[in-house]
Each structure stands twice: as structure tokens, then as C-alpha cells.
N, C-alpha and C. Protein backbone atom coordinates (compact mmCIF):
# COMPACT_ATOMS: atom_id res chain seq x y z
N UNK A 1 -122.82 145.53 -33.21
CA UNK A 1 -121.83 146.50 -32.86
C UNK A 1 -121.14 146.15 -31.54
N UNK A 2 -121.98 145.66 -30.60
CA UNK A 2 -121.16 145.36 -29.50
C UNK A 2 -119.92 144.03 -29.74
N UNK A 3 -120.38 143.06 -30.37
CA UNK A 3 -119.18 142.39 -30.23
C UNK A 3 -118.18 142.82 -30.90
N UNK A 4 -118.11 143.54 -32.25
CA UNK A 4 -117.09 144.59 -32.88
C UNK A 4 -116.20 145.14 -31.01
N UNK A 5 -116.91 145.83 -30.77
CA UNK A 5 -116.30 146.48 -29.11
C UNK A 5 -116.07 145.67 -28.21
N UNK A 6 -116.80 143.98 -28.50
CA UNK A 6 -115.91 143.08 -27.04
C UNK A 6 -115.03 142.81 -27.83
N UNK A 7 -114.84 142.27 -29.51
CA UNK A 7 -113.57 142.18 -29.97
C UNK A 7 -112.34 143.20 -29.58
N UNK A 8 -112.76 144.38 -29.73
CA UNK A 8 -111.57 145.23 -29.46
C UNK A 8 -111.04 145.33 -27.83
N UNK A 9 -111.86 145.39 -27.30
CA UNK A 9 -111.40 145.07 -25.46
C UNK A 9 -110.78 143.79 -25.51
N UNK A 10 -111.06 142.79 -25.99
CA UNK A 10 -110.09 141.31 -25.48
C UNK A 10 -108.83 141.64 -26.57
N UNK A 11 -109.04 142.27 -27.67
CA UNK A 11 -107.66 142.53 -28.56
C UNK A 11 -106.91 143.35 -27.84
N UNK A 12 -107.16 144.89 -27.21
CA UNK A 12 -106.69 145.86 -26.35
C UNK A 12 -105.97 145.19 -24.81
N UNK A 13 -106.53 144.30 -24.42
CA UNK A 13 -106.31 143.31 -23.55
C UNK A 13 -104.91 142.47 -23.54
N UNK A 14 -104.90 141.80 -24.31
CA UNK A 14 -103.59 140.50 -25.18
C UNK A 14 -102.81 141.10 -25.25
N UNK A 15 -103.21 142.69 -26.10
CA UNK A 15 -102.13 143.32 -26.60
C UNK A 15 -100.77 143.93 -25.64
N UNK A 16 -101.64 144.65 -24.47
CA UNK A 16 -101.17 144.65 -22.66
C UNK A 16 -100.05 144.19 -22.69
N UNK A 17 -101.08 142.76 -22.43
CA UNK A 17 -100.13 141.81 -21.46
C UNK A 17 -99.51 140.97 -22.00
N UNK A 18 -99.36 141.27 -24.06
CA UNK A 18 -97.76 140.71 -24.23
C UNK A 18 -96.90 141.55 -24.35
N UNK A 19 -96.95 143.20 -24.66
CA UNK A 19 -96.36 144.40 -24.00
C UNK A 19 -95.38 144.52 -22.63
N UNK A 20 -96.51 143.97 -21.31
CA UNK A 20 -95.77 143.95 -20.64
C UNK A 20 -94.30 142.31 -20.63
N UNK A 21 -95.17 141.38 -20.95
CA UNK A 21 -94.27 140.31 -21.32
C UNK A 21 -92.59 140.69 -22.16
N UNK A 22 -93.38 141.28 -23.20
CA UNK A 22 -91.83 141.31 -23.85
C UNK A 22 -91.42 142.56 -23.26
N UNK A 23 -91.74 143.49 -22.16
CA UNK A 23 -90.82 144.47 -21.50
C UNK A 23 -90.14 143.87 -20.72
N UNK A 24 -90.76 143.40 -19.81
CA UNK A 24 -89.64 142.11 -19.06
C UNK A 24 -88.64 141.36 -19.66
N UNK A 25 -88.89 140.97 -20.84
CA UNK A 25 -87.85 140.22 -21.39
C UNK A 25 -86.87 140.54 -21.56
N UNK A 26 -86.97 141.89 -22.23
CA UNK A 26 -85.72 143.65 -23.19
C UNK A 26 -85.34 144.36 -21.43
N UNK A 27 -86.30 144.12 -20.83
CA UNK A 27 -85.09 144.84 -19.29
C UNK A 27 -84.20 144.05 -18.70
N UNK A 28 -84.83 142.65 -18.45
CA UNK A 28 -83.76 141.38 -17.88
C UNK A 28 -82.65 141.17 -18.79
N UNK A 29 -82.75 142.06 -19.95
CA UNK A 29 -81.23 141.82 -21.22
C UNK A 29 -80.35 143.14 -20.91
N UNK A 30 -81.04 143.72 -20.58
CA UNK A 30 -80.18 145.19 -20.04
C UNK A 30 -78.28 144.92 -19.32
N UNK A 31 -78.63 144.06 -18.26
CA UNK A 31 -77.21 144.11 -17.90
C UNK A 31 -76.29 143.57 -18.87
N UNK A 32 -76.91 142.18 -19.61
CA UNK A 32 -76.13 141.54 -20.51
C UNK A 32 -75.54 142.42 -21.68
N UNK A 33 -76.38 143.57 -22.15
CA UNK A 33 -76.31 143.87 -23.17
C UNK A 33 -75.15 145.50 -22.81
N UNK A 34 -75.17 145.61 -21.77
CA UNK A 34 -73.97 146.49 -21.34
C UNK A 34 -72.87 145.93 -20.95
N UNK A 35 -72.34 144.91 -20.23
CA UNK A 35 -71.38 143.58 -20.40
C UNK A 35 -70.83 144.08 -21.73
N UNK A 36 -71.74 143.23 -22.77
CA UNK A 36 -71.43 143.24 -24.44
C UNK A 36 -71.04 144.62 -24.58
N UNK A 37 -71.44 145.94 -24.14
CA UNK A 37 -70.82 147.08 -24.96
C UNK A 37 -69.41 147.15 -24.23
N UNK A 38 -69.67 146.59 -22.84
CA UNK A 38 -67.97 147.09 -22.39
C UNK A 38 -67.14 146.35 -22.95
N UNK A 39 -67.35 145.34 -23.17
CA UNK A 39 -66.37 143.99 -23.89
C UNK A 39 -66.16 144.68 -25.33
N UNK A 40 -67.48 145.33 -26.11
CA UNK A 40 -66.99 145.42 -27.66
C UNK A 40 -65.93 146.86 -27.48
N UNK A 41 -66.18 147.78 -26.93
CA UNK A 41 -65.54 149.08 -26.56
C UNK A 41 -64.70 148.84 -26.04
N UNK A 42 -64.22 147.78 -24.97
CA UNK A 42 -63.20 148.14 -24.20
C UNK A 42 -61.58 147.20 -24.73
N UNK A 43 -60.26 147.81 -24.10
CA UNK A 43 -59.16 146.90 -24.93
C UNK A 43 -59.26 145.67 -23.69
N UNK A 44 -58.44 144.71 -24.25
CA UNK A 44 -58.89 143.48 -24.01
C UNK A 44 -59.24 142.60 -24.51
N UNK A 45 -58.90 141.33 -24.14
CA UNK A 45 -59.55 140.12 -24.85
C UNK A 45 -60.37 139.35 -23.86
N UNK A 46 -61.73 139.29 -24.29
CA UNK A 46 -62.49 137.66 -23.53
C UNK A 46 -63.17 137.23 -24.25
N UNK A 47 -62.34 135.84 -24.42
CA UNK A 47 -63.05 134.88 -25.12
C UNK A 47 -62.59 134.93 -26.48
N UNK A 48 -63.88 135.02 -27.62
CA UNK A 48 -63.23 135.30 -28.60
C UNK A 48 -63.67 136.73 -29.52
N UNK A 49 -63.64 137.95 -28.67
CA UNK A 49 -63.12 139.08 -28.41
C UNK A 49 -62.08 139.26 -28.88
N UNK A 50 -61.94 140.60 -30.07
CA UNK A 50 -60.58 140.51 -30.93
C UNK A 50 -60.43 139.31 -32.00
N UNK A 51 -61.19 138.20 -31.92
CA UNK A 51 -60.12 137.42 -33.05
C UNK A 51 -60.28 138.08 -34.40
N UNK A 52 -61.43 138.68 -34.73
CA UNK A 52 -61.88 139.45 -36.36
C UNK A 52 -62.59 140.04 -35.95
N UNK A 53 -62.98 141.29 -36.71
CA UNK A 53 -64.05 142.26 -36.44
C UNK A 53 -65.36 141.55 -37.48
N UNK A 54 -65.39 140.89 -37.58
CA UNK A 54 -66.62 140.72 -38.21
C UNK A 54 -67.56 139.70 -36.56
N UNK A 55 -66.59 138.66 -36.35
CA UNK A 55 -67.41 138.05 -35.23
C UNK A 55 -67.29 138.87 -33.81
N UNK A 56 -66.48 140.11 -33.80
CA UNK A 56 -66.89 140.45 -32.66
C UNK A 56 -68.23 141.64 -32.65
N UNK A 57 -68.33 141.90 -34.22
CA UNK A 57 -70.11 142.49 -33.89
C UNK A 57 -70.74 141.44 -34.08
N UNK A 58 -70.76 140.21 -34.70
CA UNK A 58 -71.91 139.41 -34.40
C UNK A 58 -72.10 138.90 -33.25
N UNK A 59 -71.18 138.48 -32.30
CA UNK A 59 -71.48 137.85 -30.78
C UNK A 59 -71.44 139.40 -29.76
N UNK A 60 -71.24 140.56 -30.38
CA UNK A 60 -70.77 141.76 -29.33
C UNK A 60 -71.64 142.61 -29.69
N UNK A 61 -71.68 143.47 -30.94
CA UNK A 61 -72.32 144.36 -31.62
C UNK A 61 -73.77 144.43 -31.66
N UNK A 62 -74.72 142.74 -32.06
CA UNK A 62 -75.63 143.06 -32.32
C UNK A 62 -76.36 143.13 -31.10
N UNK A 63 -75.47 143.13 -29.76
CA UNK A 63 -76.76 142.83 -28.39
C UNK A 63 -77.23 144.73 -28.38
N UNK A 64 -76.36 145.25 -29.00
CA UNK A 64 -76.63 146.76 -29.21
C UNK A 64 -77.84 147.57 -29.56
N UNK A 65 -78.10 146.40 -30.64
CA UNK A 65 -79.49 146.62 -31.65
C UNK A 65 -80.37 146.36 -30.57
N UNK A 66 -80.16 145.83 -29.50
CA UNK A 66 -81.83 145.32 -28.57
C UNK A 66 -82.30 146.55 -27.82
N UNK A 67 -81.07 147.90 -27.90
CA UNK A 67 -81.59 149.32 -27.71
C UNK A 67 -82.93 149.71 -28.31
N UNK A 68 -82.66 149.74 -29.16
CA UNK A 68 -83.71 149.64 -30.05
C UNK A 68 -85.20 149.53 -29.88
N UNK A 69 -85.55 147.81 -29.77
CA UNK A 69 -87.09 147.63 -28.73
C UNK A 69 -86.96 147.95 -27.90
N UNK A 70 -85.94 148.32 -27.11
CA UNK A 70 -86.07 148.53 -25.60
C UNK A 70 -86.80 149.85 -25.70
N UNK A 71 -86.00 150.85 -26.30
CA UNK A 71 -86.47 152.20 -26.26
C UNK A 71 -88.12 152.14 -27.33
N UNK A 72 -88.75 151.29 -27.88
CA UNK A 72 -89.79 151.04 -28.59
C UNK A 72 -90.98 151.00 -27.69
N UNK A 73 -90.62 150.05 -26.78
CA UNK A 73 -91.58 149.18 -25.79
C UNK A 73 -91.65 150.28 -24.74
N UNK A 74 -90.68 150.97 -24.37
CA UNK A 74 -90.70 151.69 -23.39
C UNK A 74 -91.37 153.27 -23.81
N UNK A 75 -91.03 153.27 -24.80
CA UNK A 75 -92.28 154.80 -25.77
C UNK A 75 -93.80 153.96 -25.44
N UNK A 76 -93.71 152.74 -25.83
CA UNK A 76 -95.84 152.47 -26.18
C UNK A 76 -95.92 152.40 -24.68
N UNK A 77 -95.61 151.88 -23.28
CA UNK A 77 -95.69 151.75 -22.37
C UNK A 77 -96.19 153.77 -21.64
N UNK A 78 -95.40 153.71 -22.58
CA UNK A 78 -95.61 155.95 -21.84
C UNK A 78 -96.92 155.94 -22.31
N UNK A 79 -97.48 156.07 -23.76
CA UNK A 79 -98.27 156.35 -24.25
C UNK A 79 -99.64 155.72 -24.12
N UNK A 80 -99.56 154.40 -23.25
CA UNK A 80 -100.53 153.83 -23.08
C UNK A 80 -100.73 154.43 -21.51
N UNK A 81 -99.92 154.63 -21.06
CA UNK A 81 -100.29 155.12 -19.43
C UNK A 81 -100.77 156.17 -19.77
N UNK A 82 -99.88 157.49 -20.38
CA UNK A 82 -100.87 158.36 -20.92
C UNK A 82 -102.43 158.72 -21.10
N UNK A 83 -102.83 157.50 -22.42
CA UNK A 83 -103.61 157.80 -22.56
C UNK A 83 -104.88 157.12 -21.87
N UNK A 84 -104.51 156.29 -20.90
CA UNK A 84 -105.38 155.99 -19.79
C UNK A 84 -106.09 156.83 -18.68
N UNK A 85 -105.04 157.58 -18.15
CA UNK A 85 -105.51 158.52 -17.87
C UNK A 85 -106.75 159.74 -18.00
């Protein structure tokens, strides 16, 4: 039974500290990914901005979707402080 329970402490462990890993990753995209909404929202051209709406959600649109984990990672991060406590 105990190594069942050191398995789960070194799994509970990894799990952490690639948690915190990929939070760092989804916050350091934060500015980029507001850049991309002002560029897809705003009038104007940069780059190739405007040429079709199909490539300006694929190079503009989808940095949108990284809301997404962001707000994911940042729920398990609550809930693990939480429940540390």
C-alpha cells in the first residue's frame, strides 16, 4: 500500500510542476495574444491583415482560442491552492 501512496505523491508532484510550467508558458502569450485581438478587431492593415477572412482567423483568430487554457490552468491553479490549505 505504501508504494501505491509514494506512486501518487511523485505523480501529484510532476503533475505541479508541469502545471506551473505550462502556466508560464499561456501568461508569457498574454501580450501577444491581445496584439492579435487588436489587429483582428481593429480597421487597418498589418501585414497580411485584411487580405481574406479566412487567413486572418488563422494567423489572428486562433491566438484567441489560447483564452481558453489560460482560463483552464488558472481554475486548477485556484483549486489546488484551495485545497491545500
Amino acid at each position: 500500500m505504501t508504494y501505491i501512496m509514494g506512486f501518487f505523491a511523485w505523480y501529484e508532484k510532476h503533475v505541479t510542476e508541469s502545471l506551473v510550467i505550462t502556466a508560464i508558458i499561456l501568461y508569457l502569450q498574454i501580450p501577444h495574444t491581445i496584439s492579435a485581438a487588436e489587429c483582428f478587431f481593429a480597421e487597418g492593415s498589418l501585414g497580411l491583415y485584411g487580405f481574406h477572412p479566412i487567413t486572418d482567423f488563422l494567423l489572428y483568430g486562433v491566438d484567441l482560442l489560447e483564452l481558453i487554457p489560460i482560463a483552464t490552468v488558472t481554475l486548477v491553479i485556484i483549486t489546488k491552492l484551495k485545497t491545500r490549505k
